[in-house]
N, C-alpha and C. Protein backbone atom coordinates (compact mmCIF):
# COMPACT_ATOMS: atom_id res chain seq x y z
N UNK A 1 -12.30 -3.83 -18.04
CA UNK A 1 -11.05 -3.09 -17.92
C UNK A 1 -11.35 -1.61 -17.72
N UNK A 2 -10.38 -0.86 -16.67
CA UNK A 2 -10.59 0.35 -16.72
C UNK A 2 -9.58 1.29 -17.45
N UNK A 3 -10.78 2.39 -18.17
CA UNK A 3 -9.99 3.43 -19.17
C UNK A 3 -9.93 4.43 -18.31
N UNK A 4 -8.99 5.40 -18.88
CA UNK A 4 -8.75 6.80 -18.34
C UNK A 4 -9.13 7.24 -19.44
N UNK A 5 -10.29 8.55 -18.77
CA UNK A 5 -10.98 9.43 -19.83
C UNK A 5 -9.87 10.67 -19.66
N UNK A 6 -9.60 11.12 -21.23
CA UNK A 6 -8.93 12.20 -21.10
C UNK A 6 -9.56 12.79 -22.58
N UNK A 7 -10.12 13.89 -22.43
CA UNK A 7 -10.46 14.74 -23.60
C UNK A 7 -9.47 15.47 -24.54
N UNK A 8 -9.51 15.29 -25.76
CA UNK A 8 -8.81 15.89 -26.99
C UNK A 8 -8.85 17.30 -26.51
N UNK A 9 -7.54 17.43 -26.74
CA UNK A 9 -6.34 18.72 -25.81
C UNK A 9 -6.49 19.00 -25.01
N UNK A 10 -6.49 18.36 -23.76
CA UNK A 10 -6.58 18.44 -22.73
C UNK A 10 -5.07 18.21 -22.23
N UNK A 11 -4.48 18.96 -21.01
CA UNK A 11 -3.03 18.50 -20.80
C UNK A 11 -3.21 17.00 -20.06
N UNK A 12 -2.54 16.45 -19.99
CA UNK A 12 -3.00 15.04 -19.12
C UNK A 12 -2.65 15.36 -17.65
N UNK A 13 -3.38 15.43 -16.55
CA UNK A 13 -3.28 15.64 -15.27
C UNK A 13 -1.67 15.12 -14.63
N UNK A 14 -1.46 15.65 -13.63
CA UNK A 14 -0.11 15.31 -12.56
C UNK A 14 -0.47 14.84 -11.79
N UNK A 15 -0.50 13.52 -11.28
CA UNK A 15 -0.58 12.51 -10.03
C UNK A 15 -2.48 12.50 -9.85
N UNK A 16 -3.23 12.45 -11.18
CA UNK A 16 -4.08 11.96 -10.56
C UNK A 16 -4.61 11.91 -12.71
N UNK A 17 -6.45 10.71 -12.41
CA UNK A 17 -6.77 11.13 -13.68
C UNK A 17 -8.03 12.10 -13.37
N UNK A 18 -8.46 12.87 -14.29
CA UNK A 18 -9.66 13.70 -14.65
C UNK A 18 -11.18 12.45 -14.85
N UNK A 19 -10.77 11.15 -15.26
CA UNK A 19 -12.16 10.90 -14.57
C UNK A 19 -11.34 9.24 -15.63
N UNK A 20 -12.44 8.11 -15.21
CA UNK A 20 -12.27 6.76 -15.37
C UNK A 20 -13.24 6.20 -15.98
N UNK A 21 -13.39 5.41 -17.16
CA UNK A 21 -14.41 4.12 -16.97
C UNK A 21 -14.32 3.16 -16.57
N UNK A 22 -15.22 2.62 -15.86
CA UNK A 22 -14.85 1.37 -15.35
C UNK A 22 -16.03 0.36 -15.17
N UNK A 23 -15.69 -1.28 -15.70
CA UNK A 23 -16.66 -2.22 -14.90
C UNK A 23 -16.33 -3.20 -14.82
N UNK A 24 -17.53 -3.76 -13.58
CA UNK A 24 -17.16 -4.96 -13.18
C UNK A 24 -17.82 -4.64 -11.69
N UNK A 25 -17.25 -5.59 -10.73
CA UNK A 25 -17.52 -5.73 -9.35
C UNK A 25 -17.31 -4.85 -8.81
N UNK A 26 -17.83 -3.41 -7.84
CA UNK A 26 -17.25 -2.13 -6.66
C UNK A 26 -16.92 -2.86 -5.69
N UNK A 27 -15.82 -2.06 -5.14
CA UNK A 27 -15.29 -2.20 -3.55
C UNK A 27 -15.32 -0.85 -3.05
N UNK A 28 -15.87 -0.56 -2.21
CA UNK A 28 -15.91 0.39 -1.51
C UNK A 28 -15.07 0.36 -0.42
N UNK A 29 -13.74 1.37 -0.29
CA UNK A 29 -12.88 1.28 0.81
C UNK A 29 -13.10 2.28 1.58
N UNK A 30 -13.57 2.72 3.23
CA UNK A 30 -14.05 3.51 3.99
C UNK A 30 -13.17 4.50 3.97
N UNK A 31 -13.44 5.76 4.78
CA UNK A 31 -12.46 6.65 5.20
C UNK A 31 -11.26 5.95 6.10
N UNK A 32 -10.04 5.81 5.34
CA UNK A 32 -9.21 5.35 6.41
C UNK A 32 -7.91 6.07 6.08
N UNK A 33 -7.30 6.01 7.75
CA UNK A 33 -6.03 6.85 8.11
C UNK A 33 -4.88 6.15 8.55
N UNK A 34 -3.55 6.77 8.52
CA UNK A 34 -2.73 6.43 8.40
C UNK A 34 -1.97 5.81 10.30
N UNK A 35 -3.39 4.46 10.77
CA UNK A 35 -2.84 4.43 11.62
C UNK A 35 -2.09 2.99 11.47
N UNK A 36 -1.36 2.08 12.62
CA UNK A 36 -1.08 0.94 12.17
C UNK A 36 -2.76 0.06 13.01
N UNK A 37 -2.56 -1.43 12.28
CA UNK A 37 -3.63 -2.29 12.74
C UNK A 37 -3.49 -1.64 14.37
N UNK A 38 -2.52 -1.59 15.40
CA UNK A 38 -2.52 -1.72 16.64
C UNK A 38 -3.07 -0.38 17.43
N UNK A 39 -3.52 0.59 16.28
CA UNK A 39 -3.50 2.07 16.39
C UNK A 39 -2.78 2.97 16.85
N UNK A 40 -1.96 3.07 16.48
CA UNK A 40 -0.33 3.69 16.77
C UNK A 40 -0.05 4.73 15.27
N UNK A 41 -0.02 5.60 15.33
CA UNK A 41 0.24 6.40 14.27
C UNK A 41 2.02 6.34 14.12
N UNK A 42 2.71 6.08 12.81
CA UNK A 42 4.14 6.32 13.04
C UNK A 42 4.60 7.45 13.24
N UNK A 43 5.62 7.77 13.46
CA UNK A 43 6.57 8.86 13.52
C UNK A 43 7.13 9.38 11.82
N UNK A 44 6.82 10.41 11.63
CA UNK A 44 7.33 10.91 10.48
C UNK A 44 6.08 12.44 9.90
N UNK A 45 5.37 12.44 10.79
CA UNK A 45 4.13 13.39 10.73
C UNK A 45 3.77 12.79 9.21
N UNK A 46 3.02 13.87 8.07
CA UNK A 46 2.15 13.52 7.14
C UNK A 46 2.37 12.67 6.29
N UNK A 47 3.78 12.45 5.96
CA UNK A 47 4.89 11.58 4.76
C UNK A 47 4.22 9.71 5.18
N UNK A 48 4.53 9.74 6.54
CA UNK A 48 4.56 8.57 7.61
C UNK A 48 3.11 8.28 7.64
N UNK A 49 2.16 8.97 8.01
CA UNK A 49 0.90 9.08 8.01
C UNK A 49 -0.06 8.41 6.60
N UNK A 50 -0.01 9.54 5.55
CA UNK A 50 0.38 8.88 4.05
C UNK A 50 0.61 7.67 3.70
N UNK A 51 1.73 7.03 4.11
CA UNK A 51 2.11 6.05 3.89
C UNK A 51 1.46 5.45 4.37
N UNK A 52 1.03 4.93 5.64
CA UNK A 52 0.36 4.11 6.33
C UNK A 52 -1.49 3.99 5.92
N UNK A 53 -1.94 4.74 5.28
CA UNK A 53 -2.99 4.91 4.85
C UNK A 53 -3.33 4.24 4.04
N UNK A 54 -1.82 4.50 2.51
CA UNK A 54 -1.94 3.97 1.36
C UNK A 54 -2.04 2.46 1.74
N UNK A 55 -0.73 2.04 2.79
CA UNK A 55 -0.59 0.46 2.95
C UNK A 55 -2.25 -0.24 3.09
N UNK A 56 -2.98 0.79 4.41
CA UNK A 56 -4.48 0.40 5.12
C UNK A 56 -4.75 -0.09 3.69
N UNK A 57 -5.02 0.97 2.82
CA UNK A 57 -6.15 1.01 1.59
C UNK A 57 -5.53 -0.06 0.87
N UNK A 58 -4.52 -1.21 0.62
CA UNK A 58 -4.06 -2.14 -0.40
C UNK A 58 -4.77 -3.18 0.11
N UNK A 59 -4.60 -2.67 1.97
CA UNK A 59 -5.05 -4.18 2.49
C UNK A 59 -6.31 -4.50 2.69
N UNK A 60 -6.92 -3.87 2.75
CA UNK A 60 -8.52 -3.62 2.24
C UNK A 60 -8.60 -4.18 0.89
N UNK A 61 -8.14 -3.49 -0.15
CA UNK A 61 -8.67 -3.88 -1.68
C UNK A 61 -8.29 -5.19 -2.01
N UNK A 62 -6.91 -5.77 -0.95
CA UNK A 62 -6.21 -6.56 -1.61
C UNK A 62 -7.55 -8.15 -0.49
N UNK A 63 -8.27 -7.75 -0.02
CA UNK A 63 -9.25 -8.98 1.27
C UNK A 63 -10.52 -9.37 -0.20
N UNK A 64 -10.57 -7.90 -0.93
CA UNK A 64 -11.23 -8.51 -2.37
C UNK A 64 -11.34 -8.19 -3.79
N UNK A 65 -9.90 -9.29 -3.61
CA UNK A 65 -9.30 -9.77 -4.46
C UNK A 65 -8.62 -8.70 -5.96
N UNK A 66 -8.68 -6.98 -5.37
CA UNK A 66 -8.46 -5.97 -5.80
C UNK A 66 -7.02 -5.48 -5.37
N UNK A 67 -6.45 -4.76 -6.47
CA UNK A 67 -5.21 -4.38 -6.05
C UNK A 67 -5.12 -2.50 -6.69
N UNK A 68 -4.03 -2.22 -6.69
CA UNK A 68 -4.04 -0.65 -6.90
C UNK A 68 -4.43 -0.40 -8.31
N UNK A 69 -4.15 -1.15 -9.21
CA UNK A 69 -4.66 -1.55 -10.93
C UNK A 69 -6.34 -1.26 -10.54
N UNK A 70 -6.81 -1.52 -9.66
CA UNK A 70 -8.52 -1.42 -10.14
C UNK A 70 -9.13 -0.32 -9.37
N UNK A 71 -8.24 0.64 -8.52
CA UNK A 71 -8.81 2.05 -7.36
C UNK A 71 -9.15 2.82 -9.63
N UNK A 72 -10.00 3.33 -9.05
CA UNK A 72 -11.02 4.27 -9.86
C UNK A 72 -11.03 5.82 -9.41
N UNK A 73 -11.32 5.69 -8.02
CA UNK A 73 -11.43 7.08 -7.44
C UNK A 73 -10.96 6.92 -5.75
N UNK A 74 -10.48 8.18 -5.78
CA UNK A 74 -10.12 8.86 -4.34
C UNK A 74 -10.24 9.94 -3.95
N UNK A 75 -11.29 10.16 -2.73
CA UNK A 75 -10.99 11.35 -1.79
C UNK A 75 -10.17 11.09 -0.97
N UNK A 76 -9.00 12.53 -0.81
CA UNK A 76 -8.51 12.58 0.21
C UNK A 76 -8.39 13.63 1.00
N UNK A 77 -8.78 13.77 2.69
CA UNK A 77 -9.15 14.40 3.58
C UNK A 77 -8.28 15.03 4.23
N UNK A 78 -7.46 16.57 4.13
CA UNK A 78 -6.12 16.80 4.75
C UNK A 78 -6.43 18.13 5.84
N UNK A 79 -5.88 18.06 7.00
CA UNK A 79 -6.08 18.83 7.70
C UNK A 79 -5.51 20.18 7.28
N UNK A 80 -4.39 20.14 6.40
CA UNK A 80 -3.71 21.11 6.56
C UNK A 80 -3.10 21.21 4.91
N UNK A 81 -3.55 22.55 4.35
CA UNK A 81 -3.67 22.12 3.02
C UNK A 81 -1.93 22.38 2.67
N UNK A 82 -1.86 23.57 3.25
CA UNK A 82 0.34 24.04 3.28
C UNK A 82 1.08 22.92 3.35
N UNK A 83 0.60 21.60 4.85
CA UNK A 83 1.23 20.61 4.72
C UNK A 83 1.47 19.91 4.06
N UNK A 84 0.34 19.56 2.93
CA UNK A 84 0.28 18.91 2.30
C UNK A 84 0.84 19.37 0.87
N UNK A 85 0.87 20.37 0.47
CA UNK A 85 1.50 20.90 -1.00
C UNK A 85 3.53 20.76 -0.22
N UNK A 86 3.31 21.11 0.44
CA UNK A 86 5.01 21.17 0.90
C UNK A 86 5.69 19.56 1.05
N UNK A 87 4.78 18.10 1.10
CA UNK A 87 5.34 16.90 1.22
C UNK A 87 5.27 16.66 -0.25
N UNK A 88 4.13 17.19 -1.37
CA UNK A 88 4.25 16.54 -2.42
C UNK A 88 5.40 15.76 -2.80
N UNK A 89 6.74 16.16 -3.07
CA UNK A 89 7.25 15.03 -3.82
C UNK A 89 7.75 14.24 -2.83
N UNK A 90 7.99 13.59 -1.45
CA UNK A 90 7.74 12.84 -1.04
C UNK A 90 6.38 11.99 -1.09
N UNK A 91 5.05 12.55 -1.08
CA UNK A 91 4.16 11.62 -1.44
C UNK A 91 4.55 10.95 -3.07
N UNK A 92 4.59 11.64 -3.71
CA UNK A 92 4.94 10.92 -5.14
C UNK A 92 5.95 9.68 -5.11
N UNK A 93 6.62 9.96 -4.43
CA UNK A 93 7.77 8.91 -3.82
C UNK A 93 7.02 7.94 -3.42
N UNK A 94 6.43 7.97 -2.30
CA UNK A 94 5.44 6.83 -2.00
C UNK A 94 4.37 6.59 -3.06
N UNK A 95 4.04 6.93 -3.31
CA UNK A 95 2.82 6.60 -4.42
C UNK A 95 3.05 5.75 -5.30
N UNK A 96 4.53 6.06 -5.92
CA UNK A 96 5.07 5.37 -6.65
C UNK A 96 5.85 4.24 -6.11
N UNK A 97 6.14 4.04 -5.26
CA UNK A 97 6.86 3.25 -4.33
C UNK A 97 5.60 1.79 -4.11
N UNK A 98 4.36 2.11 -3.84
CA UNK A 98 3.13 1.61 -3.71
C UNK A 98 2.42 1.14 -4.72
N UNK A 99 2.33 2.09 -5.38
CA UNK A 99 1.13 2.17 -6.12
C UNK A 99 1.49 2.18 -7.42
N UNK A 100 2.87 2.69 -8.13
CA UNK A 100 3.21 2.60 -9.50
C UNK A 100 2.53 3.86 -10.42
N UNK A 101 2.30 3.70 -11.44
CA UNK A 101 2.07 4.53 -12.60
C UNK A 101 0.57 4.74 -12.88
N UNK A 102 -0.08 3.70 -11.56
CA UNK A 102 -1.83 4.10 -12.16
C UNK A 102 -1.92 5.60 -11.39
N UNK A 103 -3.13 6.23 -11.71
CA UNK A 103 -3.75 7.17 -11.58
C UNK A 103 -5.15 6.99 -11.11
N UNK A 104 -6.27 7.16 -10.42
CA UNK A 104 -7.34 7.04 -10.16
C UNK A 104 -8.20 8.41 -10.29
N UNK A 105 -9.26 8.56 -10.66
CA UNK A 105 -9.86 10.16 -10.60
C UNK A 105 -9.58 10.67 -8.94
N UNK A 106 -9.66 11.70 -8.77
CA UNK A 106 -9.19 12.36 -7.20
C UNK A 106 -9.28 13.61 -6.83
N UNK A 107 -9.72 13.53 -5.88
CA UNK A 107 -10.33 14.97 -5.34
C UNK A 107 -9.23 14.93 -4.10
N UNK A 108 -8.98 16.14 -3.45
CA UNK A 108 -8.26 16.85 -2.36
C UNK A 108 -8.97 17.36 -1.59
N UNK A 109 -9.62 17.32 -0.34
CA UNK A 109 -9.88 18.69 0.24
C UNK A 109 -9.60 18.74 1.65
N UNK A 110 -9.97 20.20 1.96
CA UNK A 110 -9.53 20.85 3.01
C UNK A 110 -9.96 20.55 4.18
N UNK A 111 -9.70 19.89 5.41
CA UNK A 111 -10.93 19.67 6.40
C UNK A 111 -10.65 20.36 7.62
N UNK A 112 -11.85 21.13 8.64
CA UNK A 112 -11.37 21.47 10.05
C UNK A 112 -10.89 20.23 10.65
N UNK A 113 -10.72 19.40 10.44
CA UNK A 113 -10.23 18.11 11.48
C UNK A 113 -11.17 16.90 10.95
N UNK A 114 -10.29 15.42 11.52
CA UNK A 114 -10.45 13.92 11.04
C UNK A 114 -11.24 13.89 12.86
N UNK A 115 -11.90 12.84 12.96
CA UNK A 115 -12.22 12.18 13.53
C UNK A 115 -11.40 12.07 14.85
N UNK A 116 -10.32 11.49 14.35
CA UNK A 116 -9.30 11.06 15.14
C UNK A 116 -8.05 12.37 15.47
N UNK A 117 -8.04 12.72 16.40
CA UNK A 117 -7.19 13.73 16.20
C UNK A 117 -5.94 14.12 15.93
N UNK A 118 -5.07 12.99 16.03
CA UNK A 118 -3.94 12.65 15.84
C UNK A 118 -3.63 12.85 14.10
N UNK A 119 -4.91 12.28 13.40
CA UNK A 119 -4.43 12.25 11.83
C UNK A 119 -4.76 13.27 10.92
N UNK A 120 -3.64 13.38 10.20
CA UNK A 120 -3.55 14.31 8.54
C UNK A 120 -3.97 13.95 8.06
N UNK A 121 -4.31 13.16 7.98
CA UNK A 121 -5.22 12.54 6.09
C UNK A 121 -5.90 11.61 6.13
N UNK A 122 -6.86 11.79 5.78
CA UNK A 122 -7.85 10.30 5.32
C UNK A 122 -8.28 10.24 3.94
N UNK A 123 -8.36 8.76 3.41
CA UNK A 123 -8.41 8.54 2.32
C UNK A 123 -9.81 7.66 2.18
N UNK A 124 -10.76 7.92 0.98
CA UNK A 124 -11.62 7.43 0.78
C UNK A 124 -11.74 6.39 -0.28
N UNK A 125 -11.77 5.32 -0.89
CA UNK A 125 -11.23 4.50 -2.39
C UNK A 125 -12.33 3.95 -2.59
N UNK A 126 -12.67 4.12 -4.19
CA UNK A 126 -13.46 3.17 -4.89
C UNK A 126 -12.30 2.57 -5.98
N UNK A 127 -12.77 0.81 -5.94
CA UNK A 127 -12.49 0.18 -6.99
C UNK A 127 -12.79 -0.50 -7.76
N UNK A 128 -12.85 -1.16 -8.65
CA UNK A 128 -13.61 -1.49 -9.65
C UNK A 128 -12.91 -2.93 -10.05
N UNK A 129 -13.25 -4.43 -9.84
CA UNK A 129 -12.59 -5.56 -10.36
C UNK A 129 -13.57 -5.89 -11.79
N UNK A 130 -12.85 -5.41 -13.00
CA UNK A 130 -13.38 -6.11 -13.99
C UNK A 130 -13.66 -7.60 -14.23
């Protein structure tokens, strides 16, 4: 089973945890973006994007036999850091919409550009099936 480490007085983090234990089986989920299987990015710029990422990353965890209960950690890769503080509570919306009340440890950062040029964000996931 995985714990969330949180140190005595520490405030408890906002939309992410400060770090996890965890064991059992890793899944390693690649850098992936918010395109569809057909590679078509939706319409809605980063919110839309986001979304489609999170879905990628379930369907990945969910091929073994992992669901959002066992993500541990996430990088995520944003082109544009303004964009991204200005969708927050729409991402929370989705997150929660998705993903519910877990938390995973998580890093943010800043990138000159994805791969693909079209995308805002890429997401990196480790998970952990006890």
């Amino acid at each position: 089973m995985n714990r969330v480490l949180l140190p005595e007085g520490w405030p408890r983090p906002k939309g992410y945890s400060n770090g996890i234990v965890a064991e059992g089986r890793m899944v390693f989920v690649a850098g992936l973006i918010g395109w569809t299987p057909d590679g078509a990015f939706p319409d809605g710029g980063f919110v839309a994007q986001f979304r489609q990422t999170i879905v990628n990353t379930l369907a990945v965890l969910a091929e073994a036999g992992a669901g959002p209960e066992h993500m541990v950690r996430m990088t995520w890769y944003v082109v544009d850091k303004r964009e991204y503080l200005a969708c927050l509570r729409e991402i929370g919306a989705v997150w929660r919409e998705l993903i519910g009340p877990h938390y995973p440890a998580m890093a943010v950062v800043e990138v000159g550009g994805l791969i693909e040029d079209a995308a805002r964000i890429e997401i990196e996931t480790t998970a952990v099936i006890g």
